[in-house]
PDB file of N, CA and C in Angstrom:
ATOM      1  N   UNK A   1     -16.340 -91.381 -22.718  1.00  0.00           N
ATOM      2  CA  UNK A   1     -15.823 -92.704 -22.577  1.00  0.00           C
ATOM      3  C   UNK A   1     -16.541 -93.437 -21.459  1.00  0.00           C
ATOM      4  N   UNK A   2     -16.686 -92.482 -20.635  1.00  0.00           N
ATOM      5  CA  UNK A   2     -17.681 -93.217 -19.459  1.00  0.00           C
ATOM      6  C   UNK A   2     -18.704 -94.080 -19.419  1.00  0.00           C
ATOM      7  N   UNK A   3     -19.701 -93.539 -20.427  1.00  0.00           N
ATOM      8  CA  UNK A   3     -21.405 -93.621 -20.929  1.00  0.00           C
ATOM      9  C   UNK A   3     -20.941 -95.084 -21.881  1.00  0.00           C
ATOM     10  N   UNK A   4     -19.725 -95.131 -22.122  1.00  0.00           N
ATOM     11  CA  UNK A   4     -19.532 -96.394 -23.284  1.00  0.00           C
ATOM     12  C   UNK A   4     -19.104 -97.426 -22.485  1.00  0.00           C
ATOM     13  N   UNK A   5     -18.254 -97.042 -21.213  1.00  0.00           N
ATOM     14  CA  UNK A   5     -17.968 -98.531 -20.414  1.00  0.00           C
ATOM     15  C   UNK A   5     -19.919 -98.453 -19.437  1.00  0.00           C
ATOM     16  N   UNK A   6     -20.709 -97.732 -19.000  1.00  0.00           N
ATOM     17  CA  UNK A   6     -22.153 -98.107 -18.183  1.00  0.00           C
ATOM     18  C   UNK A   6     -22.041 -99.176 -19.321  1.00  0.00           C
ATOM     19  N   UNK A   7     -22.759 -98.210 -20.318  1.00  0.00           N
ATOM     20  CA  UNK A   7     -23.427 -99.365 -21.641  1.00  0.00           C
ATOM     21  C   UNK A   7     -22.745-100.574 -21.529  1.00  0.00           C
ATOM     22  N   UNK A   8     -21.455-100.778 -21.616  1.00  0.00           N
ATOM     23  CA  UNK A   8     -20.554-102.416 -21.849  1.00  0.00           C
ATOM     24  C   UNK A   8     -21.475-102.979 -20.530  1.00  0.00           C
ATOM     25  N   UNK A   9     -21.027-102.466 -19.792  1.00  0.00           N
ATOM     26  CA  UNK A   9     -21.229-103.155 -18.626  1.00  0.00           C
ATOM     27  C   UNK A   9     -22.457-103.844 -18.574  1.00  0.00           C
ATOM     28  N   UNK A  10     -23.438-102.890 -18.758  1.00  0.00           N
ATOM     29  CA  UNK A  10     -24.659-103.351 -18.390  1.00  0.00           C
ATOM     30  C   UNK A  10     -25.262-104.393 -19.619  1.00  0.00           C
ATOM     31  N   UNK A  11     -24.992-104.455 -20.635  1.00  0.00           N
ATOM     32  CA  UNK A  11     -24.855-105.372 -21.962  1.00  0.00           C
ATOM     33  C   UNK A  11     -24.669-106.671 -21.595  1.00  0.00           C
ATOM     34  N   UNK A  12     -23.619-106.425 -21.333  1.00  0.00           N
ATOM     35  CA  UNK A  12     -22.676-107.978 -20.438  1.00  0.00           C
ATOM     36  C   UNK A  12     -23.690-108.878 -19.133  1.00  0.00           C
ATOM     37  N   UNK A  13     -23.913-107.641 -18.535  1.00  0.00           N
ATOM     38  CA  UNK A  13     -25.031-107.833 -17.538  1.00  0.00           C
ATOM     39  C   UNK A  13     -26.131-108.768 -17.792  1.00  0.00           C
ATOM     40  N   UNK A  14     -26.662-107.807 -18.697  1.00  0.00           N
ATOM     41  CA  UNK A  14     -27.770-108.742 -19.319  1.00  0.00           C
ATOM     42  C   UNK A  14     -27.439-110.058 -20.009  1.00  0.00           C
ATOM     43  N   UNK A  15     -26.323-110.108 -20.629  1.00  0.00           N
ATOM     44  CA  UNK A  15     -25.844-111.400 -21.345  1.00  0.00           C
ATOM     45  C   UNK A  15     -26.085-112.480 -20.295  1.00  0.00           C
ATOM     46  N   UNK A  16     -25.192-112.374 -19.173  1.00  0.00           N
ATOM     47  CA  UNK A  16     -25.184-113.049 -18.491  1.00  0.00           C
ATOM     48  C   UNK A  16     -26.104-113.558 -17.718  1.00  0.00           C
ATOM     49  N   UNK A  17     -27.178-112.201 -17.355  1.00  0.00           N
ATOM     50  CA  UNK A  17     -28.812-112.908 -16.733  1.00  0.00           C
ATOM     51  C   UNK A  17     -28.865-113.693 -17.816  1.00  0.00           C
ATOM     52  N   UNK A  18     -29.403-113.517 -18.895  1.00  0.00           N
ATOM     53  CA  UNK A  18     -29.999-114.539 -19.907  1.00  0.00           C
ATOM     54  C   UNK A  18     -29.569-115.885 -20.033  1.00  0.00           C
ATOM     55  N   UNK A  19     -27.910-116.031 -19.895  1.00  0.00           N
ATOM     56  CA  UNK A  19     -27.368-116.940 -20.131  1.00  0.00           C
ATOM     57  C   UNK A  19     -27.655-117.962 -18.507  1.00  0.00           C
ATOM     58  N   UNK A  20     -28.082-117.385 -17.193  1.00  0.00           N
ATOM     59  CA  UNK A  20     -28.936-117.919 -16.175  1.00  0.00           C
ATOM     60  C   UNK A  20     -29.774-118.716 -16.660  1.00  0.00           C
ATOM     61  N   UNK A  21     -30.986-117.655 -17.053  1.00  0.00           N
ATOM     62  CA  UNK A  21     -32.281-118.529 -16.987  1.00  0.00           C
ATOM     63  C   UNK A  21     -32.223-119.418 -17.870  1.00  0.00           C
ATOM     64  N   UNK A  22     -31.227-119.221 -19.476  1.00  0.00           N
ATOM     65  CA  UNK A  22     -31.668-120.544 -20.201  1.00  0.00           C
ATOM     66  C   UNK A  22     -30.911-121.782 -19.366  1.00  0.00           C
ATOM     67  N   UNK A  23     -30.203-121.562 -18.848  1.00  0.00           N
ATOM     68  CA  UNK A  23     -29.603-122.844 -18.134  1.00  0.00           C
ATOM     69  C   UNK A  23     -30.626-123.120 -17.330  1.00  0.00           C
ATOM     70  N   UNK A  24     -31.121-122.446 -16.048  1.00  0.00           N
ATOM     71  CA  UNK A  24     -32.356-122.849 -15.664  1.00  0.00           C
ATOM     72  C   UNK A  24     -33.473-123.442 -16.715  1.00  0.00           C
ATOM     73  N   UNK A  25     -33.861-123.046 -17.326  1.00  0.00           N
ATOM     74  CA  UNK A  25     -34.762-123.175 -18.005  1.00  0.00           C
ATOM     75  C   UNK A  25     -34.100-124.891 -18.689  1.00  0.00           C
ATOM     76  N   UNK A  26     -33.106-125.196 -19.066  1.00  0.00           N
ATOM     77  CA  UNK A  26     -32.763-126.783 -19.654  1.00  0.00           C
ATOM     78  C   UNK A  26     -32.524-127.530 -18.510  1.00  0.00           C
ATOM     79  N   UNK A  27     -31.951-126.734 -17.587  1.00  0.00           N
ATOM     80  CA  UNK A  27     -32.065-128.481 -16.008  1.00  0.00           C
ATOM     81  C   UNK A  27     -33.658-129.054 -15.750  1.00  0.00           C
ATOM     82  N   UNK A  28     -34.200-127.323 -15.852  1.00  0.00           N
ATOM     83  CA  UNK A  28     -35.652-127.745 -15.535  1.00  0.00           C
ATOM     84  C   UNK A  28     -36.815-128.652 -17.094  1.00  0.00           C
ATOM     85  N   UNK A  29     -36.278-128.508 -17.785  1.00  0.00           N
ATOM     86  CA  UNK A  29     -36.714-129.306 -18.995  1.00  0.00           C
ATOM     87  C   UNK A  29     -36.278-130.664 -18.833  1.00  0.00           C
ATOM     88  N   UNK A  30     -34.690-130.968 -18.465  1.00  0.00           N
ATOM     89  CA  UNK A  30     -34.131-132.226 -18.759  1.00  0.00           C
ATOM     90  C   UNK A  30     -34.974-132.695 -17.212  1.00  0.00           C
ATOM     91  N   UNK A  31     -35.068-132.199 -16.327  1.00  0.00           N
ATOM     92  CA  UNK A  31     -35.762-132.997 -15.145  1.00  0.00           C
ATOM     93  C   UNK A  31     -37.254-133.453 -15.369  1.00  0.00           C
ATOM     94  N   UNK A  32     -37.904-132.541 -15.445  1.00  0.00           N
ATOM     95  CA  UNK A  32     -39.458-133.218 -16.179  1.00  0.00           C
ATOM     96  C   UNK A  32     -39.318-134.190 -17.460  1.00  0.00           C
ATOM     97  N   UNK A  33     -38.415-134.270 -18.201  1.00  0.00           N
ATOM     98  CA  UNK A  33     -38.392-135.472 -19.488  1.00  0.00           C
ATOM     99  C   UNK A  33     -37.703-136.680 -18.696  1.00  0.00           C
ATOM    100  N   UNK A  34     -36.636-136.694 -17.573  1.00  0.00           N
ATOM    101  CA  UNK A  34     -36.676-138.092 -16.926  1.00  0.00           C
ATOM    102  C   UNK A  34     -37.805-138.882 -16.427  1.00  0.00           C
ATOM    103  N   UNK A  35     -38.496-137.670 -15.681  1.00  0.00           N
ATOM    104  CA  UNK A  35     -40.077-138.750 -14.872  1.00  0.00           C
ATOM    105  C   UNK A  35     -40.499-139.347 -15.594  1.00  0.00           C
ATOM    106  N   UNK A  36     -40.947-140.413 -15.617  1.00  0.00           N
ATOM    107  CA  UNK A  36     -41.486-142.005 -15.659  1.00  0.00           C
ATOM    108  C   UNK A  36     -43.267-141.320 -15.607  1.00  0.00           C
ATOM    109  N   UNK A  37     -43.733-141.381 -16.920  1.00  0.00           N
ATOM    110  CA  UNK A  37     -45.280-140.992 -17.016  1.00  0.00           C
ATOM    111  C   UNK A  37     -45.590-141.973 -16.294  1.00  0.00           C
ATOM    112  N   UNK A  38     -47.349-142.309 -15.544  1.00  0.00           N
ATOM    113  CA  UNK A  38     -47.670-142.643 -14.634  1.00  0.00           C
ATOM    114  C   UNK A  38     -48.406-143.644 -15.723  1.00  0.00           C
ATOM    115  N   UNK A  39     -48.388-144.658 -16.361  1.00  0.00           N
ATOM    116  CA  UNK A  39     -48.664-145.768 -17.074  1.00  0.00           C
ATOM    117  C   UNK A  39     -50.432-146.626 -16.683  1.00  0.00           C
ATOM    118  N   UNK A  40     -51.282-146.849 -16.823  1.00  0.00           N
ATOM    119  CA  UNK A  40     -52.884-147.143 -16.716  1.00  0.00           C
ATOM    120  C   UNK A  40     -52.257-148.794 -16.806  1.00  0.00           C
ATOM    121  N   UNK A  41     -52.097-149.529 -16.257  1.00  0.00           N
ATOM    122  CA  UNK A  41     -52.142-150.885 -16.346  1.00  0.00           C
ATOM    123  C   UNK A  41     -53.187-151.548 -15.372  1.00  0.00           C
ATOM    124  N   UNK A  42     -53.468-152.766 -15.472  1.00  0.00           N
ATOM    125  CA  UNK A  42     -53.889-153.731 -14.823  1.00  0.00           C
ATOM    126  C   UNK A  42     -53.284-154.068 -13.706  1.00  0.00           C
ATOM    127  N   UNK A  43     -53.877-154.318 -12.563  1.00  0.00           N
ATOM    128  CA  UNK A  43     -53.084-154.823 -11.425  1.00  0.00           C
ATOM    129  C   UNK A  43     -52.417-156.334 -11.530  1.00  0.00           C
ATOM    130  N   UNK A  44     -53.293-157.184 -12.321  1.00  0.00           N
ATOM    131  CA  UNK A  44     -52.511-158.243 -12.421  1.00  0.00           C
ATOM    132  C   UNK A  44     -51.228-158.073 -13.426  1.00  0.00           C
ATOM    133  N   UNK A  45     -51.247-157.250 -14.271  1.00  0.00           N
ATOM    134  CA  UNK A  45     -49.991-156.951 -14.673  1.00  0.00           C
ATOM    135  C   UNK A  45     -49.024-156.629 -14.299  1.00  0.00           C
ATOM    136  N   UNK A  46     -49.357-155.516 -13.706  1.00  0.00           N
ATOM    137  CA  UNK A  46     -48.321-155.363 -12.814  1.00  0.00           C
ATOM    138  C   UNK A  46     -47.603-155.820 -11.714  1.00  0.00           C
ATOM    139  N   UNK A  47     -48.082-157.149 -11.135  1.00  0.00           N
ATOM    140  CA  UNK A  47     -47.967-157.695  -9.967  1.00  0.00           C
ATOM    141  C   UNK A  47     -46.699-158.621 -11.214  1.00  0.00           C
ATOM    142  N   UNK A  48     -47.254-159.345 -12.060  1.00  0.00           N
ATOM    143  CA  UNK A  48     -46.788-160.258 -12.866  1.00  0.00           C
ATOM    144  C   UNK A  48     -45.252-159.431 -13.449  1.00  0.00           C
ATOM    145  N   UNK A  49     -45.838-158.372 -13.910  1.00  0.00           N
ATOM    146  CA  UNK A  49     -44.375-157.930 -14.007  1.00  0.00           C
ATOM    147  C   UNK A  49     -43.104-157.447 -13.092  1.00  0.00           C
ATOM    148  N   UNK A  50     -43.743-157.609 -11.570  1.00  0.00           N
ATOM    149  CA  UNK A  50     -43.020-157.222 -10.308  1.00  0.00           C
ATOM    150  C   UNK A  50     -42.122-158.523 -10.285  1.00  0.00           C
ATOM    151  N   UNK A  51     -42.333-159.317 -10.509  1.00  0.00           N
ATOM    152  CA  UNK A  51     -42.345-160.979 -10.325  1.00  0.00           C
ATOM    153  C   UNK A  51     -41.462-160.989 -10.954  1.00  0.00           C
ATOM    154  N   UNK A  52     -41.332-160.878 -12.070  1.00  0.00           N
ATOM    155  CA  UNK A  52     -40.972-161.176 -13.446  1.00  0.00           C
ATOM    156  C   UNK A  52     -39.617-160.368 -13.115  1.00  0.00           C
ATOM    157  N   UNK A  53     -39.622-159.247 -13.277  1.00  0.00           N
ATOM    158  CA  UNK A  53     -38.203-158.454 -12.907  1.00  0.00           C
ATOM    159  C   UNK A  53     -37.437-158.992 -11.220  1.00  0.00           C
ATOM    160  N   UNK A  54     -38.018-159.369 -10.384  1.00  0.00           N
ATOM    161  CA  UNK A  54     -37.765-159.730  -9.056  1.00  0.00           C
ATOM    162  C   UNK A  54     -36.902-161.027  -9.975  1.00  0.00           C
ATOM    163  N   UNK A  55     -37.389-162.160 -10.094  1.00  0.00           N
ATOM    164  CA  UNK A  55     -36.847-163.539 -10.510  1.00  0.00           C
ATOM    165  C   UNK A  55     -35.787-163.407 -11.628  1.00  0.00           C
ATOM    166  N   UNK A  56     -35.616-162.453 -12.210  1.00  0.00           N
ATOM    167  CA  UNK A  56     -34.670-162.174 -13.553  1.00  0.00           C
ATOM    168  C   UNK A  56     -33.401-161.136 -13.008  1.00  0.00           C
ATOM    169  N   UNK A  57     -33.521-160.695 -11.519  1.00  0.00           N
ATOM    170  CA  UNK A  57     -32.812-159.943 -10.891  1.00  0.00           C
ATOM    171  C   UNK A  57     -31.719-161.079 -10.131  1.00  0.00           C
ATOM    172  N   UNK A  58     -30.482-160.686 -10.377  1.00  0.00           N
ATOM    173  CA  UNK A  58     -29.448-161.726  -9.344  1.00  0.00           C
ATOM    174  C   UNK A  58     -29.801-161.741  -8.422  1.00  0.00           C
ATOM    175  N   UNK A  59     -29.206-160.285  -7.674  1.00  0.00           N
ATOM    176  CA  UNK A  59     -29.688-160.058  -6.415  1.00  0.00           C
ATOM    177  C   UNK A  59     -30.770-160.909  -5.883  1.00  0.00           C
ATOM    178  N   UNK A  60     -32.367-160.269  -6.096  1.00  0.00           N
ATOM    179  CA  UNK A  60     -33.365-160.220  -5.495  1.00  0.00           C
ATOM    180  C   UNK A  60     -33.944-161.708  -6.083  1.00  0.00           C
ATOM    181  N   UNK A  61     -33.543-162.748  -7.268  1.00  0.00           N
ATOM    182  CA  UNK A  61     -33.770-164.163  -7.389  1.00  0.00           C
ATOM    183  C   UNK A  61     -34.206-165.068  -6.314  1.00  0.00           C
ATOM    184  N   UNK A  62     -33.236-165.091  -5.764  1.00  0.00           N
ATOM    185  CA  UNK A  62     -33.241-166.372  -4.546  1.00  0.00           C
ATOM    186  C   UNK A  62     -33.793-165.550  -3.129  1.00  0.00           C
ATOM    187  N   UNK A  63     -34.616-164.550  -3.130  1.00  0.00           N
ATOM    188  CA  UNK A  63     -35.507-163.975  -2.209  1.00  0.00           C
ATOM    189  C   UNK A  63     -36.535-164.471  -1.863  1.00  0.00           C
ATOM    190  N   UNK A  64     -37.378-164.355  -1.067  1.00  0.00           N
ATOM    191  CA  UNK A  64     -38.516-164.842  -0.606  1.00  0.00           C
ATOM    192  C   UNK A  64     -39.468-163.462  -0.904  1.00  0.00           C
ATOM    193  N   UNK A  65     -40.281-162.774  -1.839  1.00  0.00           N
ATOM    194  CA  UNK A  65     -40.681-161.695  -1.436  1.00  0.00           C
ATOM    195  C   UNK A  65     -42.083-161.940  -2.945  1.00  0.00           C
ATOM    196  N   UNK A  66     -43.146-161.881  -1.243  1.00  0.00           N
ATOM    197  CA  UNK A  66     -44.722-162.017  -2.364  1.00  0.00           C
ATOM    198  C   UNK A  66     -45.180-160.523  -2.732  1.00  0.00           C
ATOM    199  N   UNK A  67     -45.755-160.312  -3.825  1.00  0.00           N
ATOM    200  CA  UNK A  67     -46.251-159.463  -4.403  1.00  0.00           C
ATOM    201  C   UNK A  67     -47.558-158.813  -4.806  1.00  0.00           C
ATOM    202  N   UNK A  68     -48.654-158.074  -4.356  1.00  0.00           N
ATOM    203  CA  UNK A  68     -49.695-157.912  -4.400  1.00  0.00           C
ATOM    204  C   UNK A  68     -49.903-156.109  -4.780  1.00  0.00           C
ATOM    205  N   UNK A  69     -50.849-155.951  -5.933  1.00  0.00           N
ATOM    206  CA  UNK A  69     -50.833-155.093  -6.432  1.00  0.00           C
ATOM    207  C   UNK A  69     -52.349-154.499  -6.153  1.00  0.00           C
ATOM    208  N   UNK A  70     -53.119-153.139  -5.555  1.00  0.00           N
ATOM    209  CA  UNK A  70     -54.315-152.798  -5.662  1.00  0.00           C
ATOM    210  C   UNK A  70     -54.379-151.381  -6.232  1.00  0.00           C
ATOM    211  N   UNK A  71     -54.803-150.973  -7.323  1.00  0.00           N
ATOM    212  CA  UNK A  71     -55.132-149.784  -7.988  1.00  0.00           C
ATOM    213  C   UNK A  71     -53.774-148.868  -7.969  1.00  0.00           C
ATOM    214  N   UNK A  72     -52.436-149.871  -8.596  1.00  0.00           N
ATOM    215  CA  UNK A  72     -51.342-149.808  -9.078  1.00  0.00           C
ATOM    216  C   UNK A  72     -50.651-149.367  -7.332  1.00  0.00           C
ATOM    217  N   UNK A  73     -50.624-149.953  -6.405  1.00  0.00           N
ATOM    218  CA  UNK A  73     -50.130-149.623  -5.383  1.00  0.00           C
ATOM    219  C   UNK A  73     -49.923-151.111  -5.182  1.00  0.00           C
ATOM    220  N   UNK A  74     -48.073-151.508  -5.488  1.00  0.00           N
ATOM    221  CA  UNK A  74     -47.791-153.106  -5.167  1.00  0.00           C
ATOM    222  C   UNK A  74     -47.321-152.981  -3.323  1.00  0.00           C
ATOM    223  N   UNK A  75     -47.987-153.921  -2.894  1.00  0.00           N
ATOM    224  CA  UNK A  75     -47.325-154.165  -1.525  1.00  0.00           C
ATOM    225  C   UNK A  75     -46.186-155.389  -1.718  1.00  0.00           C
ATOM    226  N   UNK A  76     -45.386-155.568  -1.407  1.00  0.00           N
ATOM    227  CA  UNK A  76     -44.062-156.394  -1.091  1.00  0.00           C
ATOM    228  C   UNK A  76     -43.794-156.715   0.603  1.00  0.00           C
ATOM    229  N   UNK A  77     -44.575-158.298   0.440  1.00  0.00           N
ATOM    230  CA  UNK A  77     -44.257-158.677   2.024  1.00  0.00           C
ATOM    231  C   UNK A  77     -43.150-159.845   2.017  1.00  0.00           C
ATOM    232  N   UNK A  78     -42.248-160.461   3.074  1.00  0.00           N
ATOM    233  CA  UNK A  78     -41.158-161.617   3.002  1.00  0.00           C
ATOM    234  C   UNK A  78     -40.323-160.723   4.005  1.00  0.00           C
ATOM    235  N   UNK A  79     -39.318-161.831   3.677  1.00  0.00           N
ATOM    236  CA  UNK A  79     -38.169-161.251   4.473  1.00  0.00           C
ATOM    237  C   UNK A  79     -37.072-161.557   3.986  1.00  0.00           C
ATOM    238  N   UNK A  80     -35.878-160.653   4.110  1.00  0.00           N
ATOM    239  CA  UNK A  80     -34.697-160.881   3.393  1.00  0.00           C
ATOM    240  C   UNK A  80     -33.639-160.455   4.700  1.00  0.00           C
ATOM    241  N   UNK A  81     -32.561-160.977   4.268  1.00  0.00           N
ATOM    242  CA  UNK A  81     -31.445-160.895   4.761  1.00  0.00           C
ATOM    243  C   UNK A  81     -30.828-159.406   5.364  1.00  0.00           C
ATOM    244  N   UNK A  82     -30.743-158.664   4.546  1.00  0.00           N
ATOM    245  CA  UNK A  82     -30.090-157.356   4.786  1.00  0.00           C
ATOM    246  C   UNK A  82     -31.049-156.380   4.220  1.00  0.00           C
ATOM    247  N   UNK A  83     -30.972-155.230   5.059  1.00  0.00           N
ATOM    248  CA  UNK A  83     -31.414-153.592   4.255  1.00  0.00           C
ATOM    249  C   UNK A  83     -31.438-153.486   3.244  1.00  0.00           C
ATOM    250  N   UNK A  84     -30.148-153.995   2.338  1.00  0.00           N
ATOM    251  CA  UNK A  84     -29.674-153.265   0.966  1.00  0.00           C
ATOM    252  C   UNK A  84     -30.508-154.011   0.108  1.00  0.00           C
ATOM    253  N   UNK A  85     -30.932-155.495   0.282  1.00  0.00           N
ATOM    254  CA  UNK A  85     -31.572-156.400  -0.174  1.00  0.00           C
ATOM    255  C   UNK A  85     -33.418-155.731  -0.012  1.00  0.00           C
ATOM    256  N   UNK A  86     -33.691-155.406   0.833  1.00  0.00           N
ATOM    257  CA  UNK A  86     -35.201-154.874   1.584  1.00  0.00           C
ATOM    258  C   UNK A  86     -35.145-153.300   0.352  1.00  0.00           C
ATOM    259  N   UNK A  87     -34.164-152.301   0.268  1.00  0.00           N
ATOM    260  CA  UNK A  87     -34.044-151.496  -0.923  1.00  0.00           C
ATOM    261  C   UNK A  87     -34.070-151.911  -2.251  1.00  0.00           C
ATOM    262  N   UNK A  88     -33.375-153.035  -2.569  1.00  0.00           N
ATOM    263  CA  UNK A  88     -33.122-153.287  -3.991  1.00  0.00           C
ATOM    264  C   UNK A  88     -34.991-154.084  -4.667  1.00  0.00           C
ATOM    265  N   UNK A  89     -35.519-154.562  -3.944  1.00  0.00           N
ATOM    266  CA  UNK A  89     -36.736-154.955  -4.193  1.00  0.00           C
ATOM    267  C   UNK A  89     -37.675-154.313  -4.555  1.00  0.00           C
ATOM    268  N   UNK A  90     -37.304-153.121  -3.051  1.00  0.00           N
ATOM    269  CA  UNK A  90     -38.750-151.778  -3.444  1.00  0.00           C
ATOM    270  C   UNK A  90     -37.925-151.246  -4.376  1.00  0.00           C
ATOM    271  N   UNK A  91     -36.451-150.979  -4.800  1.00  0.00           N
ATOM    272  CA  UNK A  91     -36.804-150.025  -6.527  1.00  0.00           C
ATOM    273  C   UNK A  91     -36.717-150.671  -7.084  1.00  0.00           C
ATOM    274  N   UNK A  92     -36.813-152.106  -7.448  1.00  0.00           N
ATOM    275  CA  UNK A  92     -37.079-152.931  -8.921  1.00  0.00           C
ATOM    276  C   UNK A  92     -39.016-152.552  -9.104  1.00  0.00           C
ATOM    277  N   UNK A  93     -39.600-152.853  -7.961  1.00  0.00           N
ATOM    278  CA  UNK A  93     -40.808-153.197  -7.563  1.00  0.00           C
ATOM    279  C   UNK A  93     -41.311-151.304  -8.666  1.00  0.00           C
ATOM    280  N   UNK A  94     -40.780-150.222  -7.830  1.00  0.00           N
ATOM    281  CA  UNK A  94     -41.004-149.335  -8.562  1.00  0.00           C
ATOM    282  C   UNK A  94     -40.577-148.636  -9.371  1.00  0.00           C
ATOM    283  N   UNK A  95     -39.385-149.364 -10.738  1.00  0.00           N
ATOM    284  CA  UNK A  95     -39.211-148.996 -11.685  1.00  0.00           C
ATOM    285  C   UNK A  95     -40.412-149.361 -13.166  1.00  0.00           C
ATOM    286  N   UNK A  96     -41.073-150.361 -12.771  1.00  0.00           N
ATOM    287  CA  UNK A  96     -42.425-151.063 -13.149  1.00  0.00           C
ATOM    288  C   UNK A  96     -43.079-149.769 -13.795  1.00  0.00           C
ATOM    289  N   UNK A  97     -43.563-149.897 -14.782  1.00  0.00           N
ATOM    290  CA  UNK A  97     -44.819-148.865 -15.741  1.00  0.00           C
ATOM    291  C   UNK A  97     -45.891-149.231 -14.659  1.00  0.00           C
ATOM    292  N   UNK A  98     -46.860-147.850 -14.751  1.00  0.00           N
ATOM    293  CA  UNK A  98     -48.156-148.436 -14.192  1.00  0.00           C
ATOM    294  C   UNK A  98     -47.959-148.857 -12.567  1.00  0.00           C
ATOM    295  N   UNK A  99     -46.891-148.947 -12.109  1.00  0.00           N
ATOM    296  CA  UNK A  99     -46.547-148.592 -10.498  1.00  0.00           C
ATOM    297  C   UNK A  99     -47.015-147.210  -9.805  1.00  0.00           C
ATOM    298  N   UNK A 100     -47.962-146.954  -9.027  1.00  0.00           N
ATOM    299  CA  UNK A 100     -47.991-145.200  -8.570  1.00  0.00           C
ATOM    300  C   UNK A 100     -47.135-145.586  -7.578  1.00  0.00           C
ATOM    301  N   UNK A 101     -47.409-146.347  -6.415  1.00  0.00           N
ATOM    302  CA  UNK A 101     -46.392-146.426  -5.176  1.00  0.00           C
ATOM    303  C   UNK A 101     -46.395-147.797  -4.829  1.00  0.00           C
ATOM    304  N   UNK A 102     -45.494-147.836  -3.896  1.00  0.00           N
ATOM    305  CA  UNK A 102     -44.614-149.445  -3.283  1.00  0.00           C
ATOM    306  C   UNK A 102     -45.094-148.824  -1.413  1.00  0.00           C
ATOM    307  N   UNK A 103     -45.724-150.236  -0.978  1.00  0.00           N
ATOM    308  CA  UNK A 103     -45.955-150.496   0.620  1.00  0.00           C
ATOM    309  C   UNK A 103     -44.731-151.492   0.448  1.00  0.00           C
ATOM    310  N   UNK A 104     -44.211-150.991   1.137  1.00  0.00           N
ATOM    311  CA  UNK A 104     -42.597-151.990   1.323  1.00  0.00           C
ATOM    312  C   UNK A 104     -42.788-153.257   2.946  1.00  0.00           C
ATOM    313  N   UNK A 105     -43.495-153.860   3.109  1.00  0.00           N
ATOM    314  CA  UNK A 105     -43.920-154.496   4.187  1.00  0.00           C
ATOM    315  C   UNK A 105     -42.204-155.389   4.147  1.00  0.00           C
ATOM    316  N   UNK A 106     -41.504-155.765   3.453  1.00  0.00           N
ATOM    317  CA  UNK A 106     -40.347-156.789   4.095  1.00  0.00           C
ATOM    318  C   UNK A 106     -39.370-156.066   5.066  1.00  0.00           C
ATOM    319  N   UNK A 107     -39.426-157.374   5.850  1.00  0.00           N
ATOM    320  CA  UNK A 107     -38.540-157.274   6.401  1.00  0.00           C
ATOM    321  C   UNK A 107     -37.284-157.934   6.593  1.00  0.00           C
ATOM    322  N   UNK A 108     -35.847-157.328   7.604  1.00  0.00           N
ATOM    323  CA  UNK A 108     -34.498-157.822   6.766  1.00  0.00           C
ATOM    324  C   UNK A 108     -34.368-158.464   8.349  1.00  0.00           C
ATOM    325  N   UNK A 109     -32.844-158.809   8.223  1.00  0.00           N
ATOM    326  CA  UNK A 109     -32.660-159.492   9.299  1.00  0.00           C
ATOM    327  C   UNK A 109     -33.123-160.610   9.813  1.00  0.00           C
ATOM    328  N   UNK A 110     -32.541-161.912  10.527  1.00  0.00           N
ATOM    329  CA  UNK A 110     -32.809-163.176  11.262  1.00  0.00           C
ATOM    330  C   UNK A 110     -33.377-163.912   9.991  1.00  0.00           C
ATOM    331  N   UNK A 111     -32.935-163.813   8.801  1.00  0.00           N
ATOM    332  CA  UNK A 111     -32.706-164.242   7.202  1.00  0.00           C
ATOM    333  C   UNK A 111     -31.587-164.674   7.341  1.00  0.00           C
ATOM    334  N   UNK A 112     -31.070-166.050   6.336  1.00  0.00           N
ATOM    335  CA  UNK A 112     -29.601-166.326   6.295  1.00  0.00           C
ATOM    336  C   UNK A 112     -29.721-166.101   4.671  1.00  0.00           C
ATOM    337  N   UNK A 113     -28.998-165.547   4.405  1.00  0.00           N
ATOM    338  CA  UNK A 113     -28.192-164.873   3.056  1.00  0.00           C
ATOM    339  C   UNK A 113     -28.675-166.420   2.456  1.00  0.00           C
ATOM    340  N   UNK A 114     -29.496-166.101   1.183  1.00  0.00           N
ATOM    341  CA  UNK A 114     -29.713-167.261   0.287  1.00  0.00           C
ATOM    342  C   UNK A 114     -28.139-167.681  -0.499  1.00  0.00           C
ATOM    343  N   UNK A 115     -27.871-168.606  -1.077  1.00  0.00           N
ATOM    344  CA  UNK A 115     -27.027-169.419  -1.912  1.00  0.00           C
ATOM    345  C   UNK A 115     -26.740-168.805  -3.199  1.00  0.00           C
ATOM    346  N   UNK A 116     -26.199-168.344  -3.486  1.00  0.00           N
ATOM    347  CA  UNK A 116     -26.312-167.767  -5.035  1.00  0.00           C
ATOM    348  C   UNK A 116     -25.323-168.561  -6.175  1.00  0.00           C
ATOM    349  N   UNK A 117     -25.584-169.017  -6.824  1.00  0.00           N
ATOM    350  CA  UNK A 117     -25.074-169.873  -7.447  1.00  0.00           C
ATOM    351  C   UNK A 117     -24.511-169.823  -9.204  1.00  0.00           C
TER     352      UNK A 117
END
């Protein structure tokens, strides 16, 4: 009876490693299928489409914030009101296709909160 509960045991054992790694194995699948492939665009495109999502954004609309793009690296200079405002820019700026990275040059503070209307 002994030799029949090792065996259970160690059965189970193994069930359960296995049932590990495939879970490992699908967080680590579902995490590489979120990343955002790294997109070949034009810099003027992408500047245009920084713009474009900036002005169509509530928030970040009535901002002051210029946009310049070199070998998909947009810089974002101005100034805004608050931090949260200085954040919400750089991730619109790099949700953009064809974005590799954001120079976040704005700055917040001694801004009076634009009008939102």
């Amino acid at each position: 009876m002994r030799a029949l509960s090792v065996a259970s045991d160690h059965r189970s054992g193994m069930v359960r490693g296995n049932w590990i790694i495939a879970v490992a194995m699908l967080i680590g699948m579902i995490g590489c299928a979120t990343r955002q492939p790294i997109v070949a665009r034009d810099d003027a495109a992408i500047s245009d489409d920084v713009r474009g999502r900036l002005a169509a954004d509530v928030r970040a609309s009535p901002l002051k914030v210029a946009v310049d793009t070199k070998v998909g690296v947009v810089r974002l200079t101005g100034s805004v009101p608050t931090d949260d405002d200085r954040n919400a820019v750089e991730r619109i700026a790099r949700d953009v296709p064809g974005v590799r990275a954001v120079d976040n040059n704005v700055i917040f503070g001694d801004v009076p909160a634009p009008i939102v209307r």
